[in-house]
PDB file of N, CA and C in Angstrom:
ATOM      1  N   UNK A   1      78.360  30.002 -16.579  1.00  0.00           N
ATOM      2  CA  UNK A   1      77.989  29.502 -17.900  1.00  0.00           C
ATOM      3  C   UNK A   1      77.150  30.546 -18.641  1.00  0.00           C
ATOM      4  N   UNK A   2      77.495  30.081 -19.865  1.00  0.00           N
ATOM      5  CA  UNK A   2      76.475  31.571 -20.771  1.00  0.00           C
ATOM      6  C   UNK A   2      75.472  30.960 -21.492  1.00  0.00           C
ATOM      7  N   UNK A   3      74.814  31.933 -21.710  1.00  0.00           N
ATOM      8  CA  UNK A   3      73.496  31.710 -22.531  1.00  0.00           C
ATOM      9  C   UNK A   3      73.277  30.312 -23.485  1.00  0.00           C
ATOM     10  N   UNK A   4      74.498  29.991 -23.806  1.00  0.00           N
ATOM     11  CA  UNK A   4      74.708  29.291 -24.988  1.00  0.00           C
ATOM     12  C   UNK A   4      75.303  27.943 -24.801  1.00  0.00           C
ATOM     13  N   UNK A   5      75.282  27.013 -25.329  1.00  0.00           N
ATOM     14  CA  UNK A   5      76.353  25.866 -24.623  1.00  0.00           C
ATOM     15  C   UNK A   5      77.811  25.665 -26.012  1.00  0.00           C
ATOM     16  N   UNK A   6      78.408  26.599 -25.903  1.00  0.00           N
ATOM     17  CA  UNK A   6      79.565  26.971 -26.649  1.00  0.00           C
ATOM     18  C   UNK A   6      80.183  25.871 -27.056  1.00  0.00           C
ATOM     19  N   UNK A   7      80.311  25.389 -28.439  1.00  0.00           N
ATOM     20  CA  UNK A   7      81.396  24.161 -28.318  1.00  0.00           C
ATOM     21  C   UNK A   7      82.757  24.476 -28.981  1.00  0.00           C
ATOM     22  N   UNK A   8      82.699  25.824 -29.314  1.00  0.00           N
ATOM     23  CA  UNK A   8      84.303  26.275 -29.837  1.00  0.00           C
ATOM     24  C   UNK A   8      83.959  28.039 -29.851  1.00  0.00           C
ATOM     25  N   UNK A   9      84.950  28.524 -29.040  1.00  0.00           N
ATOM     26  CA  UNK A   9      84.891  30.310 -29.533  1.00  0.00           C
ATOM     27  C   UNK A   9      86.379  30.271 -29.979  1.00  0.00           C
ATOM     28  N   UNK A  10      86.331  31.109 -30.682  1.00  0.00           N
ATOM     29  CA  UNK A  10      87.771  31.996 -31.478  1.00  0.00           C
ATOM     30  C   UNK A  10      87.401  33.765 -30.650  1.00  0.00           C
ATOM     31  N   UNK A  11      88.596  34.072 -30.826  1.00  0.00           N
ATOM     32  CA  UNK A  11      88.741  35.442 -30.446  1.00  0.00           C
ATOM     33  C   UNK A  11      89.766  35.995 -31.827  1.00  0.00           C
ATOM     34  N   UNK A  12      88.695  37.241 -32.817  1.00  0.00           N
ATOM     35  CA  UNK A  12      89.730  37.263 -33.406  1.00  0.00           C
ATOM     36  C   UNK A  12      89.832  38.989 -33.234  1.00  0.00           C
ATOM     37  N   UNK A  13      89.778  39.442 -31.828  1.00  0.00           N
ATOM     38  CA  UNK A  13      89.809  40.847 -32.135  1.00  0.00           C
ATOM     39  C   UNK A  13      91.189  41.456 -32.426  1.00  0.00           C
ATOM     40  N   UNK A  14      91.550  42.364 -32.717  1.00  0.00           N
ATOM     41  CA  UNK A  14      92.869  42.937 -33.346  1.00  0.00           C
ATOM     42  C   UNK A  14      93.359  43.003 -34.512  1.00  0.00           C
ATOM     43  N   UNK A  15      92.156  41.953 -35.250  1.00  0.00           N
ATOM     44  CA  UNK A  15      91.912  41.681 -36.622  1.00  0.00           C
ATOM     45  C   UNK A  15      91.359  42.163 -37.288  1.00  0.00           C
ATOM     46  N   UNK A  16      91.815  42.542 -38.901  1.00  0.00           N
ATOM     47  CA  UNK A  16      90.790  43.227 -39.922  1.00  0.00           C
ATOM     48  C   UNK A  16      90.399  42.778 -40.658  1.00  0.00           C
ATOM     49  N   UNK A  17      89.382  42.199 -41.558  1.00  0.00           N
ATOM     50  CA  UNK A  17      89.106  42.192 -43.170  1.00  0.00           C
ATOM     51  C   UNK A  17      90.119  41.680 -43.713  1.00  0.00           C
ATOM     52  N   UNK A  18      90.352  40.504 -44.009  1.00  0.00           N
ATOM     53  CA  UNK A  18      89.296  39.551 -44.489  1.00  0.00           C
ATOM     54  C   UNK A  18      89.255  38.611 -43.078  1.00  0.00           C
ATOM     55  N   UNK A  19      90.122  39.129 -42.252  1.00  0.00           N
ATOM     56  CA  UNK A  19      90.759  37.934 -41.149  1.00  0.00           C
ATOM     57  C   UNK A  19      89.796  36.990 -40.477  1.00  0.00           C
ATOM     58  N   UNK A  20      88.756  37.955 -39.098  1.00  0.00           N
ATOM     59  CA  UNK A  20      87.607  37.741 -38.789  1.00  0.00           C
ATOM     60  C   UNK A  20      86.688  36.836 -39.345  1.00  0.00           C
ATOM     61  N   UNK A  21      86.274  37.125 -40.819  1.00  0.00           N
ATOM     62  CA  UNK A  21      85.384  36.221 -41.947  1.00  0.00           C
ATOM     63  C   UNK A  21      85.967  35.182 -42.077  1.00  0.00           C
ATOM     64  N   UNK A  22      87.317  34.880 -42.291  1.00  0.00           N
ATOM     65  CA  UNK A  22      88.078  33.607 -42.535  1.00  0.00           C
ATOM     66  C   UNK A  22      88.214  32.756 -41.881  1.00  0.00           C
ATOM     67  N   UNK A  23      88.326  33.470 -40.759  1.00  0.00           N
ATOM     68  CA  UNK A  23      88.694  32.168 -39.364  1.00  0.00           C
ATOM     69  C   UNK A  23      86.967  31.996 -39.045  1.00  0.00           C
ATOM     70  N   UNK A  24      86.026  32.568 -38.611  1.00  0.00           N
ATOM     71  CA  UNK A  24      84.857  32.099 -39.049  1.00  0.00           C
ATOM     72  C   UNK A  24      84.366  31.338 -39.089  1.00  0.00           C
ATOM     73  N   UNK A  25      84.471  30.931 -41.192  1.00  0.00           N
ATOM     74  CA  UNK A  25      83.952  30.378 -42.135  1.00  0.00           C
ATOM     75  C   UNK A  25      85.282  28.929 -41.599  1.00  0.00           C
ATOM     76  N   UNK A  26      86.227  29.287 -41.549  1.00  0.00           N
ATOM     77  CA  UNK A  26      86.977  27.808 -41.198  1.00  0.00           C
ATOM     78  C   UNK A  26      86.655  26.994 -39.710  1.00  0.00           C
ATOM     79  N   UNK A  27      86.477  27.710 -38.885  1.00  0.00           N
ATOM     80  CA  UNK A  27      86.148  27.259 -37.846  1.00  0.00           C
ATOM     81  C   UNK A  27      85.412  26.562 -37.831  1.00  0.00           C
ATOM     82  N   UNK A  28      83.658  27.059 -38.300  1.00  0.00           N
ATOM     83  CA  UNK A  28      82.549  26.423 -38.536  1.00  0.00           C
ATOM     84  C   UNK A  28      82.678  24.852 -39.962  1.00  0.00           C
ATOM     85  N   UNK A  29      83.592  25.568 -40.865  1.00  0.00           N
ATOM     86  CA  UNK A  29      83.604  24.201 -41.823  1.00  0.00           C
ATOM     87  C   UNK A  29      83.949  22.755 -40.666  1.00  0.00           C
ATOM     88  N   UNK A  30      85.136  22.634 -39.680  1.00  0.00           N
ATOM     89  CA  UNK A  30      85.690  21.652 -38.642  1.00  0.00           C
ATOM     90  C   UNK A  30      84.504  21.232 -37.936  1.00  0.00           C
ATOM     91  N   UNK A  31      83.082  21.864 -37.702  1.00  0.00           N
ATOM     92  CA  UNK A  31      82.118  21.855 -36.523  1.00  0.00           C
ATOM     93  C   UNK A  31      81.024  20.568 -37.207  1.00  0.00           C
ATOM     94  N   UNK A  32      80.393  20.365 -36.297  1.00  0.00           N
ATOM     95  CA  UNK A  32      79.598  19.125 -36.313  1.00  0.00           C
ATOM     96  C   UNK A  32      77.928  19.786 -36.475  1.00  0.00           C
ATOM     97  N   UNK A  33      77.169  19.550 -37.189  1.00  0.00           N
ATOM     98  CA  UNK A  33      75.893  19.760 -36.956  1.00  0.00           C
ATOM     99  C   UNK A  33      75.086  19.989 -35.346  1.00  0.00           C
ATOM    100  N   UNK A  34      74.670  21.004 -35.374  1.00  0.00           N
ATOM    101  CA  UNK A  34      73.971  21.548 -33.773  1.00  0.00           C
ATOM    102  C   UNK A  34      75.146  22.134 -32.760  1.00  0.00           C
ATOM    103  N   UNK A  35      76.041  22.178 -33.104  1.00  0.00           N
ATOM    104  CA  UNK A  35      77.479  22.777 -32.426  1.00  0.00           C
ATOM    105  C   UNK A  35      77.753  23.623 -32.368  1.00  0.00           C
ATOM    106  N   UNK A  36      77.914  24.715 -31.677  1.00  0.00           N
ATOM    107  CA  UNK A  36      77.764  26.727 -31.258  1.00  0.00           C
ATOM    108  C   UNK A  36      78.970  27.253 -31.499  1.00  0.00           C
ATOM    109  N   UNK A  37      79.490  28.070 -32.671  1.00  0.00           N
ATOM    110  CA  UNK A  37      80.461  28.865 -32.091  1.00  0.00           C
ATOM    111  C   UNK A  37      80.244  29.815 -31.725  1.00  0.00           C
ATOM    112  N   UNK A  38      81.333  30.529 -30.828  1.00  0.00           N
ATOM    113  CA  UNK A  38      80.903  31.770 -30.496  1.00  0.00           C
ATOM    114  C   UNK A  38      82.287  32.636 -30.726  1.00  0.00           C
ATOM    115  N   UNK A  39      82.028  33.820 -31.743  1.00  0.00           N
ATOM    116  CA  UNK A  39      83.331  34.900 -31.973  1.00  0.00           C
ATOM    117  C   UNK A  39      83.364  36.073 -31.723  1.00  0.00           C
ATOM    118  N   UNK A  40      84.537  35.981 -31.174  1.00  0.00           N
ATOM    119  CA  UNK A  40      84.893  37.649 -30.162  1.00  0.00           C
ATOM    120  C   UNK A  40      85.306  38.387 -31.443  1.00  0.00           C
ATOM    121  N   UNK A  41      85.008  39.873 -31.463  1.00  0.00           N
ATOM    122  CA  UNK A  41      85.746  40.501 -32.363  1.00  0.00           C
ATOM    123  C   UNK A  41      85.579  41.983 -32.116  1.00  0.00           C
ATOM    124  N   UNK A  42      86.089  42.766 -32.572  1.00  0.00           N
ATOM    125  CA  UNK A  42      86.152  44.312 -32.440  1.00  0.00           C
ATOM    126  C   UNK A  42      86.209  45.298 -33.498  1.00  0.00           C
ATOM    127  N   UNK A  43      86.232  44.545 -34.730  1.00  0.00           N
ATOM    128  CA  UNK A  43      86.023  44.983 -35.766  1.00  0.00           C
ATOM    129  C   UNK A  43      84.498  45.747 -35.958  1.00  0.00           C
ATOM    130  N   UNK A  44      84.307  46.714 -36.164  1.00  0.00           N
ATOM    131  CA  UNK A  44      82.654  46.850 -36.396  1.00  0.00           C
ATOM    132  C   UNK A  44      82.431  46.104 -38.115  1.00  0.00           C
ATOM    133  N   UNK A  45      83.201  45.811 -38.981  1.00  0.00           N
ATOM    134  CA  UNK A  45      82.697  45.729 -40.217  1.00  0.00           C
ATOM    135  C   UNK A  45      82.120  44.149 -40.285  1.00  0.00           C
ATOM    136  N   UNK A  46      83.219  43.670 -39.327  1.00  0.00           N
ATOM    137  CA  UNK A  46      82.727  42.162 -39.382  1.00  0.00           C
ATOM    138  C   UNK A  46      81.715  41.669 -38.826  1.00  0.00           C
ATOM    139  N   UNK A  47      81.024  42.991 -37.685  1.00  0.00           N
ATOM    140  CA  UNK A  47      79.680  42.340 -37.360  1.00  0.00           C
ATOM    141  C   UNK A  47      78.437  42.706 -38.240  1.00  0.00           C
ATOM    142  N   UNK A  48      78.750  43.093 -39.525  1.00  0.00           N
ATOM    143  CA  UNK A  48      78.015  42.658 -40.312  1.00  0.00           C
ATOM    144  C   UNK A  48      78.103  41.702 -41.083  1.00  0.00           C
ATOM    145  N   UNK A  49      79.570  41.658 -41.585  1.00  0.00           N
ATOM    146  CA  UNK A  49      80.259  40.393 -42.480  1.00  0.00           C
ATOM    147  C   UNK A  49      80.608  39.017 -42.215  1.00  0.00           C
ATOM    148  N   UNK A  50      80.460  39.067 -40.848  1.00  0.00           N
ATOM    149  CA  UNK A  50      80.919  37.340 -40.480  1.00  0.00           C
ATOM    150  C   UNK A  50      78.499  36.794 -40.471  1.00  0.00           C
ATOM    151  N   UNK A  51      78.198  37.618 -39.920  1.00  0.00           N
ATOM    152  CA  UNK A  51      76.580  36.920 -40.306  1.00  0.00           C
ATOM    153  C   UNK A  51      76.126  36.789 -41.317  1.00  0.00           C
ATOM    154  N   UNK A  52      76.554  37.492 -42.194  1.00  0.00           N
ATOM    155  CA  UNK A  52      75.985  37.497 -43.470  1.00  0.00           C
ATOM    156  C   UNK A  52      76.589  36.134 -44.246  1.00  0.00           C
ATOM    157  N   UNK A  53      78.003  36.298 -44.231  1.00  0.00           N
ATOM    158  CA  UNK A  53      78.429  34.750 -45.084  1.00  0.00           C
ATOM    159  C   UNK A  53      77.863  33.741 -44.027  1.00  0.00           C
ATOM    160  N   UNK A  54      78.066  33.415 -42.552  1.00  0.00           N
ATOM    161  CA  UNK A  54      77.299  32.220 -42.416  1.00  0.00           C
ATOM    162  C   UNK A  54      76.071  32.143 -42.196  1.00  0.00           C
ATOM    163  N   UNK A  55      74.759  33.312 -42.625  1.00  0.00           N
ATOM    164  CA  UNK A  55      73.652  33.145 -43.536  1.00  0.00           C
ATOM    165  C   UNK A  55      73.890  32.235 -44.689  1.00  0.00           C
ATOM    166  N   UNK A  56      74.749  32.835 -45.507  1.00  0.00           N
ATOM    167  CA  UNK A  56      75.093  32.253 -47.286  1.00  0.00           C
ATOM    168  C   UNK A  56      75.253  30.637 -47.047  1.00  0.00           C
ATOM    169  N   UNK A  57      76.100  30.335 -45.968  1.00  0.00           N
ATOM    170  CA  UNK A  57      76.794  28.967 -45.590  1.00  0.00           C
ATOM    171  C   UNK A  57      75.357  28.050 -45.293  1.00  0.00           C
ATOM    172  N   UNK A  58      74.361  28.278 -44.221  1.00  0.00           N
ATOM    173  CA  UNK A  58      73.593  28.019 -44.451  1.00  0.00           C
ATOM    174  C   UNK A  58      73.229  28.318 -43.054  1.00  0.00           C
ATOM    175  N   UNK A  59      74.048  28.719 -42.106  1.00  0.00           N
ATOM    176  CA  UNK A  59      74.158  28.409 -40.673  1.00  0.00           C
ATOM    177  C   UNK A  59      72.848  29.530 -39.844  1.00  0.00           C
ATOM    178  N   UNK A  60      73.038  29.414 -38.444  1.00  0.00           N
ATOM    179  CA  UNK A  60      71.941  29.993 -38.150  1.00  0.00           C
ATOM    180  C   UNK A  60      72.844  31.049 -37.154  1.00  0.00           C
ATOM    181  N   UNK A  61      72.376  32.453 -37.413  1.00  0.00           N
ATOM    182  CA  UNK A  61      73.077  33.122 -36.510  1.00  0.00           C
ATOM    183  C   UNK A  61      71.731  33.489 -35.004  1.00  0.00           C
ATOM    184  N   UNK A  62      72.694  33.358 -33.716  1.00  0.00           N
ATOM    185  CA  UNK A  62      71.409  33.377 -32.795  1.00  0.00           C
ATOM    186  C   UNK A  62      71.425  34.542 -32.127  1.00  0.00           C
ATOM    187  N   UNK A  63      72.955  35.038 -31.985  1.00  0.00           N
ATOM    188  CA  UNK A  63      73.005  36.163 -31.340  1.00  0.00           C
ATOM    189  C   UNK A  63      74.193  37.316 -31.988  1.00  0.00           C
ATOM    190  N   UNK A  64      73.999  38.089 -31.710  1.00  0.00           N
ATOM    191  CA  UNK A  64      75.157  39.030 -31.773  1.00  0.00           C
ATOM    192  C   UNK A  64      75.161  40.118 -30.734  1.00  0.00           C
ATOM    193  N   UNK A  65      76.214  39.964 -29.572  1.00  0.00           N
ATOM    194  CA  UNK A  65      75.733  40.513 -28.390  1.00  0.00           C
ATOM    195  C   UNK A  65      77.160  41.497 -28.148  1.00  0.00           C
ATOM    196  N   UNK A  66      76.410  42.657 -27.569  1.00  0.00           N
ATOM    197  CA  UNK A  66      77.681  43.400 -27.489  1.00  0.00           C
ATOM    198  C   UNK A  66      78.555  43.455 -26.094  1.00  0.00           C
ATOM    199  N   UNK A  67      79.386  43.258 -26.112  1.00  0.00           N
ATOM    200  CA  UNK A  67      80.213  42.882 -24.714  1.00  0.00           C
ATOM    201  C   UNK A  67      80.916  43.913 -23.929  1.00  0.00           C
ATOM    202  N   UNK A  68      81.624  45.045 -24.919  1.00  0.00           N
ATOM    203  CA  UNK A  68      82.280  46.102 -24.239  1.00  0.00           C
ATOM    204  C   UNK A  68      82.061  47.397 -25.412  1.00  0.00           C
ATOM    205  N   UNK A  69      83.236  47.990 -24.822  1.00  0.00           N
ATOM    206  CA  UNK A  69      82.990  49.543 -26.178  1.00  0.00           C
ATOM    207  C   UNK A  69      83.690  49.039 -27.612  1.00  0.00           C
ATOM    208  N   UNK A  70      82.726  48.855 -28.453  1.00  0.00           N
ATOM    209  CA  UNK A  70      83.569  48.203 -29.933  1.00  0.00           C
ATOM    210  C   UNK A  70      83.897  46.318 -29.908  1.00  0.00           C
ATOM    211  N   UNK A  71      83.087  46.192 -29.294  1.00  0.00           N
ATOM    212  CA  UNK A  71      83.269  44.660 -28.470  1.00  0.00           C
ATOM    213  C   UNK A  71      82.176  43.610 -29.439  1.00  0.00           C
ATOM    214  N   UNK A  72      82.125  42.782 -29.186  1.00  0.00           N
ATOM    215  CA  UNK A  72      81.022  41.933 -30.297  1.00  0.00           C
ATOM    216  C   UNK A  72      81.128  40.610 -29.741  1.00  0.00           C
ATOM    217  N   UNK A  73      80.161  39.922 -29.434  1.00  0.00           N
ATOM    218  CA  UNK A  73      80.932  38.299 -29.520  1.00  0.00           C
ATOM    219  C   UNK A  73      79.193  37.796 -30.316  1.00  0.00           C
ATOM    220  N   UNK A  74      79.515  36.998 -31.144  1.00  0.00           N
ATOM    221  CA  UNK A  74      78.316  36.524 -32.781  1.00  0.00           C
ATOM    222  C   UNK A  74      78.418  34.778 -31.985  1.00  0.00           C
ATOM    223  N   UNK A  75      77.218  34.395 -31.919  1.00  0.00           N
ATOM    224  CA  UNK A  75      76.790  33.021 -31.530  1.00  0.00           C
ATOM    225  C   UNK A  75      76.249  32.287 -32.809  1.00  0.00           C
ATOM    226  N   UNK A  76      76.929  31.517 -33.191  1.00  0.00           N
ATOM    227  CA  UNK A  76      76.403  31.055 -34.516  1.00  0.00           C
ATOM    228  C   UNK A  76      76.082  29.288 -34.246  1.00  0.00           C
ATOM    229  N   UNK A  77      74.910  28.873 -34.617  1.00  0.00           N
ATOM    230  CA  UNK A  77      74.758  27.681 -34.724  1.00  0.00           C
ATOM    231  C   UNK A  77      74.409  26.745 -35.977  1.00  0.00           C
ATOM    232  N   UNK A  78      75.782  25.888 -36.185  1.00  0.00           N
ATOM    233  CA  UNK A  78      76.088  24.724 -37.466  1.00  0.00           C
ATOM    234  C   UNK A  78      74.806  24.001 -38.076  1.00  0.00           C
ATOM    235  N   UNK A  79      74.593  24.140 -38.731  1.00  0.00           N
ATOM    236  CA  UNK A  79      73.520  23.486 -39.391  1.00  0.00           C
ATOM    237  C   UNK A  79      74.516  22.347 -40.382  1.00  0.00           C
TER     238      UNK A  79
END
């Protein structure tokens, strides 16, 4: 078990701009208040861009942890 008590991850590595941000922001819209996602990705642009919009959204980002070379997985929790 990980750090986190995960209640949905997406994996969107292989993906570019806008992809990553989209699935995201949709994922989290489906989620329930206090509910974790967690997203794999490999994009470097999106690990600035997927925290920043669900800052805007309102959400709380807890982690952004790096997993391999170019690797990312972002722990975000639903507010």
């Amino acid at each position: 078990m990980g750090k986190y008590e995960v209640t949905k991850s997406i994996d969107v590595r292989g993906e570019v701009c806008p992809v990553p941000d989209v699935e995201a922001k949709r994922a989290v819209k489906k989620m329930k208040p206090g509910e974790i996602l967690e997203v794999w990705i490999d994009y470097p642009m999106s690990k600035e861009r997927i925290p920043e919009g669900m800052k805007k959204m309102g959400h709380e980002v807890l982690e952004i942890e790096e997993v391999g070379n170019s690797e990312w997985k972002i722990y975000i929790k639903v507010k």
